[in-house]
N, C-alpha and C. Protein backbone atom coordinates (compact mmCIF):
# COMPACT_ATOMS: atom_id res chain seq x y z
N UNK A 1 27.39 -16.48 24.47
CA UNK A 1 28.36 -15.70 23.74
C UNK A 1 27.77 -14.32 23.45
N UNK A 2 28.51 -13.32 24.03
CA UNK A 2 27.99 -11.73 23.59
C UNK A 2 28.49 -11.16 22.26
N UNK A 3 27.61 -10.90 21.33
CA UNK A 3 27.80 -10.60 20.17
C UNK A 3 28.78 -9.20 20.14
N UNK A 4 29.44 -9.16 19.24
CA UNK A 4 30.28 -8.05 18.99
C UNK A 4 29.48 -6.81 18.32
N UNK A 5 30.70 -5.38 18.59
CA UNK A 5 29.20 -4.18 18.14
C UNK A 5 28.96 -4.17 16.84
N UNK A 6 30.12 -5.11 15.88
CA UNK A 6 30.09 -4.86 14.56
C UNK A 6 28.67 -6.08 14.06
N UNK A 7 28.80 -6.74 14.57
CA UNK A 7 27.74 -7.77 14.85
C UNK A 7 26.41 -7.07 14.84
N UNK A 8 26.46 -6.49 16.05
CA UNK A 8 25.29 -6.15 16.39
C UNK A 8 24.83 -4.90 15.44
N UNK A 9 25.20 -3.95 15.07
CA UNK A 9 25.58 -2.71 14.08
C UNK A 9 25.02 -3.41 12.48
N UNK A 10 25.23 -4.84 12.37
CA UNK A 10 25.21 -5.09 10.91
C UNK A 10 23.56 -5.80 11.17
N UNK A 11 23.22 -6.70 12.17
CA UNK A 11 21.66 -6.59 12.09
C UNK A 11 20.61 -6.09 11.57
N UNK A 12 21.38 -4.63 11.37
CA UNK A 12 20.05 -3.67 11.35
C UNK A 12 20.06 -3.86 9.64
N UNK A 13 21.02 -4.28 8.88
CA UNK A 13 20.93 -4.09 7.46
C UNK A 13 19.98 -4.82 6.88
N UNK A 14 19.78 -6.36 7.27
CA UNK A 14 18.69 -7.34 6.81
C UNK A 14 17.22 -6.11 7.15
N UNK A 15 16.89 -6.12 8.35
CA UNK A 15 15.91 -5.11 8.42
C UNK A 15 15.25 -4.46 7.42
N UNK A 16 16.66 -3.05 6.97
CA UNK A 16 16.54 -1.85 6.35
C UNK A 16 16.27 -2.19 5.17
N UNK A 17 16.89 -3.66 4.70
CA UNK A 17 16.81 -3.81 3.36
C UNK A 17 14.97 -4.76 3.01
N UNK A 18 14.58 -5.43 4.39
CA UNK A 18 13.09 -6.02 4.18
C UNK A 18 12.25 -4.63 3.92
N UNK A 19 12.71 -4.13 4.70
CA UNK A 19 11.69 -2.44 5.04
C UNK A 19 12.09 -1.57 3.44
N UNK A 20 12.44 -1.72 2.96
CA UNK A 20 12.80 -1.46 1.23
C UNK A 20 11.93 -2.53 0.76
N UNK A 21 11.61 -3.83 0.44
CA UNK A 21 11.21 -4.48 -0.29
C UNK A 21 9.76 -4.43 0.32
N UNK A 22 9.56 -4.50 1.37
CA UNK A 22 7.63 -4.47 1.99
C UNK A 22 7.22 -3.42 1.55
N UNK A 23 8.12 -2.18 1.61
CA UNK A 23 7.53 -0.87 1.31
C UNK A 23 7.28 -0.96 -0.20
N UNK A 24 7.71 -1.38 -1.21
CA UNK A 24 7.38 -1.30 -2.23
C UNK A 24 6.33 -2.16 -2.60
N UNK A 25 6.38 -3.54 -1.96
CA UNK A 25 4.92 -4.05 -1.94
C UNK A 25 4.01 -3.87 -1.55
N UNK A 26 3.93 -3.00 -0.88
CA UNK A 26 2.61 -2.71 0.26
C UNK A 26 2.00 -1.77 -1.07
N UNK A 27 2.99 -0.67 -1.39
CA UNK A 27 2.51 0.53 -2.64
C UNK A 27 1.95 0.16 -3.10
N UNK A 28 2.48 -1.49 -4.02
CA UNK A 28 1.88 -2.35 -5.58
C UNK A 28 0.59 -2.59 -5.31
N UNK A 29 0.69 -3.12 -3.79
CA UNK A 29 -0.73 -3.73 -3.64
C UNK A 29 -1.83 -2.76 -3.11
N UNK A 30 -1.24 -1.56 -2.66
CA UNK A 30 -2.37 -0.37 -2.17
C UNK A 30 -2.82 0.13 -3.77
N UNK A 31 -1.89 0.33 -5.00
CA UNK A 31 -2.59 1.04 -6.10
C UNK A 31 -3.78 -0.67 -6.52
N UNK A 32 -3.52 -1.44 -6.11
CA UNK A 32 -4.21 -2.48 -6.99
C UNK A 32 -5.73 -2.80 -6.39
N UNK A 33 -5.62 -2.59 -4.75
CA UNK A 33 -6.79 -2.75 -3.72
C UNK A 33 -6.40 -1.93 -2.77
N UNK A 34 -7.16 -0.42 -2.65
CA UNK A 34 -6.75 0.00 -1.21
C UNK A 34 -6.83 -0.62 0.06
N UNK A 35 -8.32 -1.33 0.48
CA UNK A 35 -8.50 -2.28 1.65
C UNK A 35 -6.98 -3.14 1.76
N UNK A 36 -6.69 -3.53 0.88
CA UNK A 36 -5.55 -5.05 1.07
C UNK A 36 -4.26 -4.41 1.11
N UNK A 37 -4.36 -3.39 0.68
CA UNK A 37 -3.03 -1.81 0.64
C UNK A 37 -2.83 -1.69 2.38
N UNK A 38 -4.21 -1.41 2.86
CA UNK A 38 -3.88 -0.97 4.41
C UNK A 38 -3.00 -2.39 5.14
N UNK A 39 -3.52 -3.32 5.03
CA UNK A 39 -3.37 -4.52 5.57
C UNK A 39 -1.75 -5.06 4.96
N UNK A 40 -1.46 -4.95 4.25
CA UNK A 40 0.16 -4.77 3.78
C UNK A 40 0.78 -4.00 4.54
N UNK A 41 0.43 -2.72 4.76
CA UNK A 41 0.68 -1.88 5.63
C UNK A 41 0.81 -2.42 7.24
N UNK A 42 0.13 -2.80 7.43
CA UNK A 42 -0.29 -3.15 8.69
C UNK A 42 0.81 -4.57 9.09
N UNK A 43 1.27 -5.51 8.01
CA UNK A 43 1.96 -6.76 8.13
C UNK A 43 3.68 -5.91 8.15
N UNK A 44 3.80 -5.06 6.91
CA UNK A 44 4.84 -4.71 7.14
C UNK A 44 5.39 -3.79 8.72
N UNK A 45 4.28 -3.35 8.72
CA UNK A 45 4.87 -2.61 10.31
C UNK A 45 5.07 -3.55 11.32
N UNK A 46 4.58 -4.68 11.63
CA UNK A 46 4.65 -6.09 12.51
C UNK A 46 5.92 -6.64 11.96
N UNK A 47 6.26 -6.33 11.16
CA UNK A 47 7.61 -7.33 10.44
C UNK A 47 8.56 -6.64 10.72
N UNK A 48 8.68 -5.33 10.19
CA UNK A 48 10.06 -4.40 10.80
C UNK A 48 9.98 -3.97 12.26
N UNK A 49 9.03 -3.98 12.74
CA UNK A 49 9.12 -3.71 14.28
C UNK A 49 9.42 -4.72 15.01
N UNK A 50 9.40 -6.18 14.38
CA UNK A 50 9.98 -7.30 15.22
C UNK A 50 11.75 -7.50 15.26
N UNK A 51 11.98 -7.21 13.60
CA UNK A 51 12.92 -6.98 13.17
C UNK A 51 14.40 -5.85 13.79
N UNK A 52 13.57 -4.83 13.78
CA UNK A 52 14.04 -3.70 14.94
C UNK A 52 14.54 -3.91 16.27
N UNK A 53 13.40 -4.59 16.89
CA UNK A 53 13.36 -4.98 18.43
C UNK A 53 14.28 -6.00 18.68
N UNK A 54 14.43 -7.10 17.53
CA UNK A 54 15.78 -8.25 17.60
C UNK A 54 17.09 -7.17 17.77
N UNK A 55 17.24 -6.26 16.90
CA UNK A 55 18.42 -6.01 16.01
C UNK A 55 19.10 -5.20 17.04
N UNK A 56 18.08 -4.35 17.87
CA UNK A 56 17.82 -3.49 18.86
C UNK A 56 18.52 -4.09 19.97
N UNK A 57 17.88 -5.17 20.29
CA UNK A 57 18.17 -6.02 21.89
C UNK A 57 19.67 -6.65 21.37
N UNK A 58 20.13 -6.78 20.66
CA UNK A 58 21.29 -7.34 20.29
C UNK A 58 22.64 -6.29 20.38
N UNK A 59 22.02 -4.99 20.15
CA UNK A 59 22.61 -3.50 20.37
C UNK A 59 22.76 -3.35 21.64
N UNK A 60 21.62 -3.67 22.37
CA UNK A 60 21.39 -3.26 24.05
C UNK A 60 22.31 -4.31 24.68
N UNK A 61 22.34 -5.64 24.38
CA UNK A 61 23.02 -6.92 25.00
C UNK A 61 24.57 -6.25 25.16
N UNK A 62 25.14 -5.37 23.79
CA UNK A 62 26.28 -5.12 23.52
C UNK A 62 26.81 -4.65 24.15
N UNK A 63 26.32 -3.24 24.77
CA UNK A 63 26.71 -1.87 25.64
C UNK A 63 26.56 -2.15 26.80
N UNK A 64 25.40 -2.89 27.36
CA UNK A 64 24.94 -3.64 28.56
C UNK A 64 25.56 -4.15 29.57
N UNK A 65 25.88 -5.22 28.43
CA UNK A 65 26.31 -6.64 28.68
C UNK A 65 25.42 -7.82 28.78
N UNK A 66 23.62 -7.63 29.57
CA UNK A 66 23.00 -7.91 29.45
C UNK A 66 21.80 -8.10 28.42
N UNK A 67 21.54 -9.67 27.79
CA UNK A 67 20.61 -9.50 27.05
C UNK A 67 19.47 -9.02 27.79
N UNK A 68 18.02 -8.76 26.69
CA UNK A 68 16.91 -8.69 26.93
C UNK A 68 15.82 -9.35 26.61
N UNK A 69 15.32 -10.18 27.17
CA UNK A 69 14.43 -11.39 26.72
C UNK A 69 13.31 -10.85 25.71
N UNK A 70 12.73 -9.73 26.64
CA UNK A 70 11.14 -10.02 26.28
C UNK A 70 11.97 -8.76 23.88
N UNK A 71 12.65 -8.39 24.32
CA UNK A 71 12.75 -7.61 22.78
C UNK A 71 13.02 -9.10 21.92
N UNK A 72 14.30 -9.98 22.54
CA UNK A 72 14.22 -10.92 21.20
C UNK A 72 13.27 -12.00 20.98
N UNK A 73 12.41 -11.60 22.46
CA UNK A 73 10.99 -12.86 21.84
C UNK A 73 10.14 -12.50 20.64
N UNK A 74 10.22 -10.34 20.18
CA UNK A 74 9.32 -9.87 19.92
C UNK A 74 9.49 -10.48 18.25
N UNK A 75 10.78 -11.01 17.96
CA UNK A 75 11.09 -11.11 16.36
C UNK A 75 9.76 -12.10 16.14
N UNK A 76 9.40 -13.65 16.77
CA UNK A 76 9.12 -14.20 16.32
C UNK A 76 7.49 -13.85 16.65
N UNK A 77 6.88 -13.13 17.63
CA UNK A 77 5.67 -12.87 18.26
C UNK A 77 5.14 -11.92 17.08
N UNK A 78 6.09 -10.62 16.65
CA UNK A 78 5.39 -10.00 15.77
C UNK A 78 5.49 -9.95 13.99
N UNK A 79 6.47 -11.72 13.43
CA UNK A 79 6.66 -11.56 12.51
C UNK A 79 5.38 -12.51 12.05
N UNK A 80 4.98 -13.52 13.35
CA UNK A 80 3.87 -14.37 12.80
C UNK A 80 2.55 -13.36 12.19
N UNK A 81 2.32 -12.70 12.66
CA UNK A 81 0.87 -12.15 12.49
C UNK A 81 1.37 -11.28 10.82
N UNK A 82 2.42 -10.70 10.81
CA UNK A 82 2.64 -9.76 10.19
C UNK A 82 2.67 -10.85 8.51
């Protein structure tokens, strides 16, 4: 089943709204430990960039027609580490 653009268009909100809540944790925890600050840093960018790349390939599937494998493998490849 090919997702619709409104579908695909509303993806990106879960995202925008994690990338609001990491960003403010990453801050809490950079004023509390800079070392563990970077590394927040470092999880949140693995988390919205997996996030992206789903929300993304679901955009691309739309206009396409064709999905793209290797973007919606990336949700689960780069949310583990993150």
């Amino acid at each position: 089943m090919v997702p619709t653009l409104a579908l695909a268009v509303e993806d990106f909100i879960p995202v925008l709204l994690t990338l609001l809540a990491l960003v403010w944790l990453s801050r809490m925890i950079f004023r509390m430990d800079r070392r563990s600050g970077y590394i927040a840093v470092l999880g949140l960018i693995f988390v919205v960039l997996g996030g992206l790349l789903k929300a993304t390939s679901k955009l691309v599937w739309v206009i396409s027609g064709e999905p793209v494998a290797w973007m919606e493998d990336s949700l689960f490849l780069l949310m583990a580490p993150g």
